[in-house]
C-alpha atoms as a PDB file:
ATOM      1  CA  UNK A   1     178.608 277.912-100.844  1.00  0.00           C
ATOM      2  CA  UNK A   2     176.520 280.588 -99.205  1.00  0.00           C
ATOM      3  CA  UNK A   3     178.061 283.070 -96.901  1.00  0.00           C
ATOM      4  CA  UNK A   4     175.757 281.713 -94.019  1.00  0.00           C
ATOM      5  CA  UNK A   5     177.833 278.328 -94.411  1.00  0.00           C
ATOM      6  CA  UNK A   6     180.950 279.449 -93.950  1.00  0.00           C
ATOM      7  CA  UNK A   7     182.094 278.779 -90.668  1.00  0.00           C
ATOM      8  CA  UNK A   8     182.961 281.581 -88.207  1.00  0.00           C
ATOM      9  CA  UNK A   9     186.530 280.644 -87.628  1.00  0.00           C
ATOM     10  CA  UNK A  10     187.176 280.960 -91.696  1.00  0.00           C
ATOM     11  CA  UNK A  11     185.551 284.755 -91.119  1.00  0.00           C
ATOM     12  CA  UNK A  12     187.776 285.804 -87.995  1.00  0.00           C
ATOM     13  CA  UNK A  13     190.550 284.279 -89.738  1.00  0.00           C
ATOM     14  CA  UNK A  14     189.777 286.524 -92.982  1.00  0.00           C
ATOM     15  CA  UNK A  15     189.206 289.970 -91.254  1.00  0.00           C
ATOM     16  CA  UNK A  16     192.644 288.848 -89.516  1.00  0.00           C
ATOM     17  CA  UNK A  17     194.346 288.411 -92.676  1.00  0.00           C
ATOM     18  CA  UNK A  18     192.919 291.593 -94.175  1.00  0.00           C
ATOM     19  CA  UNK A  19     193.231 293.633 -90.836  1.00  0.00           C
ATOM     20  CA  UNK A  20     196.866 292.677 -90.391  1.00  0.00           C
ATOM     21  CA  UNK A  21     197.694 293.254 -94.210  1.00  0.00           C
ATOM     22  CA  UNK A  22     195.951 296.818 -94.885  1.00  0.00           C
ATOM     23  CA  UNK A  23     197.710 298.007 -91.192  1.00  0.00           C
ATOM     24  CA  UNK A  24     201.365 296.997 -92.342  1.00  0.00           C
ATOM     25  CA  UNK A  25     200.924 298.626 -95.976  1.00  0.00           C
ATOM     26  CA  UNK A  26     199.619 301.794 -94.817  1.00  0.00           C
ATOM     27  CA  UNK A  27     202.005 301.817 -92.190  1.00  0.00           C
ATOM     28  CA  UNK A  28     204.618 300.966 -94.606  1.00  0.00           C
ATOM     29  CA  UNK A  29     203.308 303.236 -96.840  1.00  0.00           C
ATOM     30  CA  UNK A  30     202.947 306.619 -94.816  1.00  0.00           C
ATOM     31  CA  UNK A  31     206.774 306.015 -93.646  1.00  0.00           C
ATOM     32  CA  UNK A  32     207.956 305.543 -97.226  1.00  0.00           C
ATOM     33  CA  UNK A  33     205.480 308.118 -98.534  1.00  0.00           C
ATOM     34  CA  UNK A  34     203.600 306.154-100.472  1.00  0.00           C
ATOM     35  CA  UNK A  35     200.056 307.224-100.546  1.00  0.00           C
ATOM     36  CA  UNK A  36     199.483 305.527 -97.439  1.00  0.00           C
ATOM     37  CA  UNK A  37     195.398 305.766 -97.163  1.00  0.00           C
ATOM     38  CA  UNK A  38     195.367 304.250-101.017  1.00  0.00           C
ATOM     39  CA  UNK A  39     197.319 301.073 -99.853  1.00  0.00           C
ATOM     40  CA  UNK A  40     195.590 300.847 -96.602  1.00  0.00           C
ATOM     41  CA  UNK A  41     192.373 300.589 -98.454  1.00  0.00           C
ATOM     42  CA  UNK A  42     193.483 298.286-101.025  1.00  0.00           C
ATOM     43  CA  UNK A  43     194.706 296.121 -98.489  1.00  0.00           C
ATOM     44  CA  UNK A  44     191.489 295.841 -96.650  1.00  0.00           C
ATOM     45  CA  UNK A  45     189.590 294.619 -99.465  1.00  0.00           C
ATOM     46  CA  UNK A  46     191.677 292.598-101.460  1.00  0.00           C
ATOM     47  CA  UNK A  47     194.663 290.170-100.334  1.00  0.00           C
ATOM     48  CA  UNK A  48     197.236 289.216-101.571  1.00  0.00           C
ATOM     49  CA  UNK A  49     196.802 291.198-104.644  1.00  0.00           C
ATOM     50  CA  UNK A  50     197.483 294.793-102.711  1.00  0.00           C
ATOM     51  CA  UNK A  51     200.644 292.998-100.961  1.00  0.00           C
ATOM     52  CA  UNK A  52     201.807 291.910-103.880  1.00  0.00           C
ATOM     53  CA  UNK A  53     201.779 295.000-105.701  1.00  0.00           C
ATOM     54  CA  UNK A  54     202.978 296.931-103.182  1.00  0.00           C
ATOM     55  CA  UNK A  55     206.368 295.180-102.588  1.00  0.00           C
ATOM     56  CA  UNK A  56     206.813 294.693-106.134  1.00  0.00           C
ATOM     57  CA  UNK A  57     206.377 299.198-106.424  1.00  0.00           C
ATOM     58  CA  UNK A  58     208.290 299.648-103.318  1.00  0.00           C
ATOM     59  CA  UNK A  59     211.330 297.864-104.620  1.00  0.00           C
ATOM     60  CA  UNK A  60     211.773 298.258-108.380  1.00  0.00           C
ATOM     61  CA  UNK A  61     208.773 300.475-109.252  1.00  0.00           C
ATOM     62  CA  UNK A  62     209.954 303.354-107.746  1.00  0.00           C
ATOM     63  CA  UNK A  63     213.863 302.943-108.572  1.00  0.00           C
ATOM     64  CA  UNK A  64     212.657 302.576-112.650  1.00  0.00           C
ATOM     65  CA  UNK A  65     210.387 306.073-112.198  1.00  0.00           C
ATOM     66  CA  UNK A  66     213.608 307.889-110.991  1.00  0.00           C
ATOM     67  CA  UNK A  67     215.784 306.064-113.540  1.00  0.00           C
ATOM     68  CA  UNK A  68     213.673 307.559-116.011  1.00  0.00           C
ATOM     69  CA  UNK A  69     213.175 311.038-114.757  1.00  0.00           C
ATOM     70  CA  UNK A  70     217.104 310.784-114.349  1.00  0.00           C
ATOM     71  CA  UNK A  71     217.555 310.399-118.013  1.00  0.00           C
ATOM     72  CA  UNK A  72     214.974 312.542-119.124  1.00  0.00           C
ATOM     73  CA  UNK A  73     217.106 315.445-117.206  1.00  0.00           C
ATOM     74  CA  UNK A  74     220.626 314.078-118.635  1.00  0.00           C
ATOM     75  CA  UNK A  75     219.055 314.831-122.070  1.00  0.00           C
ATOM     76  CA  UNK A  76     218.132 318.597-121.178  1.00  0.00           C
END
């Protein structure tokens, strides 16, 4: 399928999906601290990839990066 077959609806409804995704991450992002403009501009070009990531950094990602720097400083 060419890109001139695709119907128009299938295109809005893209650039809605990837509009609505990149503005909630960086969003998300800036209020967490979370190099917004990075997840913003994943999110625009990729879905649900960038989403995906992003909840699973938000939520354990970033508590196993302190855990560690927590026990690297016990040891000290």
């Amino acid at each position: 399928m060419i890109p001139e077959d695709v119907p128009v609806i299938i295109w809005v409804l893209l650039f809605a999906i990837l509009f609505t995704q990149a503005t909630w991450l960086f969003v998300d992002a800036r209020r967490r601290g979370f190099n917004p403009w990075f997840w913003g501009l994943w999110g625009c070009i990729h879905f649900p990839l960038p989403f995906i990531a992003y909840w699973l950094f938000k939520r354990d990602g970033l508590q196993v990066i302190k855990n560690l720097f927590n026990r690297s400083n016990d040891n000290e």
